[in-house]
N, C-alpha and C. Protein backbone atom coordinates (compact mmCIF):
# COMPACT_ATOMS: atom_id res chain seq x y z
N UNK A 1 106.46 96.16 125.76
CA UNK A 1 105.53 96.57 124.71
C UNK A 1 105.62 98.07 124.53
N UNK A 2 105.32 98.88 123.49
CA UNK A 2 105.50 99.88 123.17
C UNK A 2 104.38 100.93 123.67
N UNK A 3 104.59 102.31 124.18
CA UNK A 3 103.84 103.49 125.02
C UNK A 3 102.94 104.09 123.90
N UNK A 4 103.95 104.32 122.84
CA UNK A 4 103.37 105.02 121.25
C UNK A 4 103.31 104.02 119.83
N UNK A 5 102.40 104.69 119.18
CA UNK A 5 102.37 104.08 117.57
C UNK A 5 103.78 103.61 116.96
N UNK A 6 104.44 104.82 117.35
CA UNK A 6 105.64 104.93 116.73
C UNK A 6 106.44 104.01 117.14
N UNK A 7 106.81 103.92 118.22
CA UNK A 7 107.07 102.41 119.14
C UNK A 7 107.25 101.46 118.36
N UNK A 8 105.99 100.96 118.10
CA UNK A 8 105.21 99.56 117.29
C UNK A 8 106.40 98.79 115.94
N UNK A 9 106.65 97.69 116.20
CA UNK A 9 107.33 97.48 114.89
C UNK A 9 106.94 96.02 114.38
N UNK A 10 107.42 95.10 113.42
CA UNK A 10 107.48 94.00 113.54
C UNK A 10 108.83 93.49 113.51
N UNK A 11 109.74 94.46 113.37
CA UNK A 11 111.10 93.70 113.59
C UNK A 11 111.38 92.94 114.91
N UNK A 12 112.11 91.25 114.67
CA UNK A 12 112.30 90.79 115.37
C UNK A 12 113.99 90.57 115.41
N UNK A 13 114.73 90.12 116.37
CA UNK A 13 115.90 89.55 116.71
C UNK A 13 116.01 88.07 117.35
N UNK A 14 116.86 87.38 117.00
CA UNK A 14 116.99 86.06 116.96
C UNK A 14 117.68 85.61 117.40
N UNK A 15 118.95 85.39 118.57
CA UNK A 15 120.32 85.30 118.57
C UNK A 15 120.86 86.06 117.91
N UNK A 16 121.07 87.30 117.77
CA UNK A 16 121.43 88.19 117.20
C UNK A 16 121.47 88.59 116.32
N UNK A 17 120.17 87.52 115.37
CA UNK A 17 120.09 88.03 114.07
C UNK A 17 118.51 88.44 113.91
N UNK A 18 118.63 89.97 112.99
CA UNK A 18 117.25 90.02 112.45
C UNK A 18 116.38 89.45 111.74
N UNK A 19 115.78 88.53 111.94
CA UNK A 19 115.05 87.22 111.25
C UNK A 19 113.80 88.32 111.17
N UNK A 20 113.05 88.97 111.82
CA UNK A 20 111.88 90.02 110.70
C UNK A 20 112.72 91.28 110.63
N UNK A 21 112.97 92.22 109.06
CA UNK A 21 113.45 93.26 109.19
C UNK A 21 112.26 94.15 108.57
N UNK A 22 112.05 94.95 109.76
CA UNK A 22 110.38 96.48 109.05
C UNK A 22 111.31 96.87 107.61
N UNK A 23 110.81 96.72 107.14
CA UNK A 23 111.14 97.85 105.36
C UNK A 23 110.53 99.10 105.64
N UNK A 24 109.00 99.25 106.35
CA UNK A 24 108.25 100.07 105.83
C UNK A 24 106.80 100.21 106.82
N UNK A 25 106.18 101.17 107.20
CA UNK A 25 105.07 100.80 108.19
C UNK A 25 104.28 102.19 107.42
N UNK A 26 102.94 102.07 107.65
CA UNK A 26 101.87 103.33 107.08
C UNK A 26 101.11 102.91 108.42
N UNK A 27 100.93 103.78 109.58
CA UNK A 27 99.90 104.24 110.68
C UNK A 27 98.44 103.95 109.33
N UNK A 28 97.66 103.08 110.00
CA UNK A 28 96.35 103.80 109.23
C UNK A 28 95.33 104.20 110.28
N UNK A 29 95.34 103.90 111.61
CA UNK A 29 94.45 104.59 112.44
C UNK A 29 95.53 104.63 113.90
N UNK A 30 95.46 105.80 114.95
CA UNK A 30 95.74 105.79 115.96
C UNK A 30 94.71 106.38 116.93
N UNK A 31 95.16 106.23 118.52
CA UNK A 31 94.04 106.24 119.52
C UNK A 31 94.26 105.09 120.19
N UNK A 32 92.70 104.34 120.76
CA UNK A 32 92.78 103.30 121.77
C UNK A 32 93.13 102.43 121.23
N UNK A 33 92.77 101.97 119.48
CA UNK A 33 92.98 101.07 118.60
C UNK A 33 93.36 102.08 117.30
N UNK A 34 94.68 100.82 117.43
CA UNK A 34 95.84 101.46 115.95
C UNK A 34 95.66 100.20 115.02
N UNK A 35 95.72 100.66 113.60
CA UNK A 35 95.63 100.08 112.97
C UNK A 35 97.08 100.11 111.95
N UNK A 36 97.94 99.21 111.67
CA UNK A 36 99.04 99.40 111.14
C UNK A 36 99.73 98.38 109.97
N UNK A 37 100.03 99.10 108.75
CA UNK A 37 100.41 97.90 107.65
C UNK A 37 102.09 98.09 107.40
N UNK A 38 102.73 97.13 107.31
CA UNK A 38 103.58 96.54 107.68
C UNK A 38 104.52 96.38 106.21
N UNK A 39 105.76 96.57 105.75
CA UNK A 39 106.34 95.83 105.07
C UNK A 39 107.36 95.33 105.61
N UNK A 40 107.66 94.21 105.23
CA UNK A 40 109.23 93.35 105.89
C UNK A 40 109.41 92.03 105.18
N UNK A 41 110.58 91.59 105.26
CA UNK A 41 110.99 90.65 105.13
C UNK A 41 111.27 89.46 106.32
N UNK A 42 111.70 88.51 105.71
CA UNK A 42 111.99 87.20 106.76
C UNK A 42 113.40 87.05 106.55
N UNK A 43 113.84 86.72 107.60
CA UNK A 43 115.90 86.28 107.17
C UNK A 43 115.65 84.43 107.01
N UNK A 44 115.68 83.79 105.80
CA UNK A 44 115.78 82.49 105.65
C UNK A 44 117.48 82.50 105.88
N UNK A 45 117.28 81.26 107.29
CA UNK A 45 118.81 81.06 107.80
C UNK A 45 119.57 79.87 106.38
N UNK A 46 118.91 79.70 105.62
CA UNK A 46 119.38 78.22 104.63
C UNK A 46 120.18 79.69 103.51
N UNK A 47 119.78 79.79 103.01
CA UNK A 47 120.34 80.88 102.27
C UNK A 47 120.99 81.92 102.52
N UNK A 48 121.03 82.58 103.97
CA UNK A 48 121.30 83.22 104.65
C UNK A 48 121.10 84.40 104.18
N UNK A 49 119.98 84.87 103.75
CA UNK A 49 119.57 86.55 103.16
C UNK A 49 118.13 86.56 103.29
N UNK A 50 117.95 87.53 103.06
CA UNK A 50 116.47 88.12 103.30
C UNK A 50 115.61 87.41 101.80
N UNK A 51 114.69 86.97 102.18
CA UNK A 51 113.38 86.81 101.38
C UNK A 51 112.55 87.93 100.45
N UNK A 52 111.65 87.56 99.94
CA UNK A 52 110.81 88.42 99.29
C UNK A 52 110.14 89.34 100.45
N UNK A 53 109.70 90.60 99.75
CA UNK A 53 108.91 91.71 100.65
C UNK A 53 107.84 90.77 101.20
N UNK A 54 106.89 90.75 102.16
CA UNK A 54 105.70 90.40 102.60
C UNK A 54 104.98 91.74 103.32
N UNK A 55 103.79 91.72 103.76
CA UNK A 55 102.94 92.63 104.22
C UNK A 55 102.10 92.16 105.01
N UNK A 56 102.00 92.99 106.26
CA UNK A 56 100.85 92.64 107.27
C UNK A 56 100.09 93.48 107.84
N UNK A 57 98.84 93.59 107.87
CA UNK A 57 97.87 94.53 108.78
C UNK A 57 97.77 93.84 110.11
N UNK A 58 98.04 94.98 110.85
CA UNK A 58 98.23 94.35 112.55
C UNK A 58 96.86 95.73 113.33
N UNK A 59 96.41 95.01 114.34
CA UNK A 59 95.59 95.70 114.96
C UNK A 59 95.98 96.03 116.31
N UNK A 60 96.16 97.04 117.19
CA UNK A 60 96.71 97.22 118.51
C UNK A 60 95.58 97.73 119.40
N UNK A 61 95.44 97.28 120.96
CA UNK A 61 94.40 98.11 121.48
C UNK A 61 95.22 98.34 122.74
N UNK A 62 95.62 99.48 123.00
CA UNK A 62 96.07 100.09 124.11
C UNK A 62 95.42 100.07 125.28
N UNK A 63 96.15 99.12 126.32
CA UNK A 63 95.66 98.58 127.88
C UNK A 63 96.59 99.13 128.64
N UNK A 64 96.18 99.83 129.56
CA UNK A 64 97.33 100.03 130.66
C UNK A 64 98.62 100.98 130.27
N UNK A 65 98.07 101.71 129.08
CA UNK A 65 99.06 102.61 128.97
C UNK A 65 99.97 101.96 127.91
N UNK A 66 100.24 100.78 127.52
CA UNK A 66 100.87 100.03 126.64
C UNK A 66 99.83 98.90 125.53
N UNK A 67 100.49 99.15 123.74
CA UNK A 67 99.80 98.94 123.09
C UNK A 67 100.27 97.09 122.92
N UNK A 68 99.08 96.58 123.03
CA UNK A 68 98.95 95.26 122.60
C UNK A 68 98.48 94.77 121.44
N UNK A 69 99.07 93.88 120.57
CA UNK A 69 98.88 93.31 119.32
C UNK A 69 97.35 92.72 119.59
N UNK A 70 95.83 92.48 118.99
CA UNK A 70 95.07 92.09 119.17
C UNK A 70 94.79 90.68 117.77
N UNK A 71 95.60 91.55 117.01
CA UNK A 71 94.68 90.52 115.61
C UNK A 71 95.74 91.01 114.61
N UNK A 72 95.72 89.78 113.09
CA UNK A 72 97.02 90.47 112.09
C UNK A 72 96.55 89.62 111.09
N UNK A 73 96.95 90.34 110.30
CA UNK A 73 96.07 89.32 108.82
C UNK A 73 97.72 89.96 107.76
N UNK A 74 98.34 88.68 107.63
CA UNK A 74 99.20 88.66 106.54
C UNK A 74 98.84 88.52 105.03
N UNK A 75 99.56 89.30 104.13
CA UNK A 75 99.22 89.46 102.87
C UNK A 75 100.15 88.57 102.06
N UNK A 76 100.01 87.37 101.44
CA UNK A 76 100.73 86.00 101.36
C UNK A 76 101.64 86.31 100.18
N UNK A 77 101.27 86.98 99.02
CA UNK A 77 102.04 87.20 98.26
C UNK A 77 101.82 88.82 97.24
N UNK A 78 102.46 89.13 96.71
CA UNK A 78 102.20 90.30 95.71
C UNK A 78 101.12 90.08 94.97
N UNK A 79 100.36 88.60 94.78
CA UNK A 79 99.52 89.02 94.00
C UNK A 79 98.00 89.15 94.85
N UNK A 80 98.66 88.61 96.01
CA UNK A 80 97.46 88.80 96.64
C UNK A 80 97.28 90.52 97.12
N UNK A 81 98.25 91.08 97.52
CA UNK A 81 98.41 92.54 97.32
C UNK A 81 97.48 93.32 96.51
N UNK A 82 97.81 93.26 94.90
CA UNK A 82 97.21 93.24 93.97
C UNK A 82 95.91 93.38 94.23
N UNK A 83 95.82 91.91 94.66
CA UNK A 83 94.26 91.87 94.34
C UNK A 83 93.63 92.49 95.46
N UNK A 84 93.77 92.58 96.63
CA UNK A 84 93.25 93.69 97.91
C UNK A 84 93.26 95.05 97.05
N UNK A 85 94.32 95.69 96.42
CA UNK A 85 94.61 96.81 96.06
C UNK A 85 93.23 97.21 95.12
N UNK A 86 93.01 96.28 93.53
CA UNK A 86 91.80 96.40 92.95
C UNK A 86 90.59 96.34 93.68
N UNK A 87 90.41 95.61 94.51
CA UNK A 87 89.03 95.68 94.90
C UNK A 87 89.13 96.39 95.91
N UNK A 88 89.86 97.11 96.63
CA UNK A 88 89.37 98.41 97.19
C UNK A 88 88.85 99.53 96.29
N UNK A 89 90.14 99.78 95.18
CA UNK A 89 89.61 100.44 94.24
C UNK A 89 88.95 100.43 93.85
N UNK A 90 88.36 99.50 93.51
CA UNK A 90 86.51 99.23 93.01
C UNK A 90 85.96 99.82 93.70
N UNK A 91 85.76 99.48 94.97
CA UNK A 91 84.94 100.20 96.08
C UNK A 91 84.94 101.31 96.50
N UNK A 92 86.08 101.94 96.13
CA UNK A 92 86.21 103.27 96.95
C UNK A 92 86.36 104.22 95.53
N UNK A 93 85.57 104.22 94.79
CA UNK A 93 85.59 104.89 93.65
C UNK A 93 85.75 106.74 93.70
N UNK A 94 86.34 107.11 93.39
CA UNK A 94 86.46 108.89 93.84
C UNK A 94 85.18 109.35 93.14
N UNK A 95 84.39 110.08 92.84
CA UNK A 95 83.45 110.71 92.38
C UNK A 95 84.23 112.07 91.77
């Protein structure tokens, strides 16, 4: 498991293939608990290429000097994106 934030990925390996590849990561909180959003893809072995982008918020709480995954909420499609994206905006209105 990883010492630092930076560490942290969701890329996976498979038999030697990258079946999750990170596109993209934004830190949104670090400390005891990191908070981290995710872009990547999936390698579908039928087609043999990478899939559409997907997105995940992952939560980490650092035990023992090494950060552990606690919780992860995947973002299912672009429009669900979208729609997280507006209604934050709603909410977080700038003044």
């Amino acid at each position: 498991m990883a010492e630092t934030v930076d560490e942290l990925t969701v890329t996976y390996e498979d038999g030697g293939i990258e079946t999750v590849k990170e596109l993209d990561k934004k830190v949104l909180t670090k400390g005891a608990w990191a908070t981290i959003m995710y872009r990547y893809q999936d390698w579908n072995r039928t087609k043999e290429e990478y899939g559409p982008d997907k997105y995940t918020i992952r939560r980490y709480q650092k035990q023992n000097g090494e950060y552990k995954q606690k919780s992860k909420f995947n973002i299912s499609s672009k429009d669900q994106a979208k729609a997280i994206i507006e209604a934050l905006e709603e909410w977080v209105k700038l003044d």
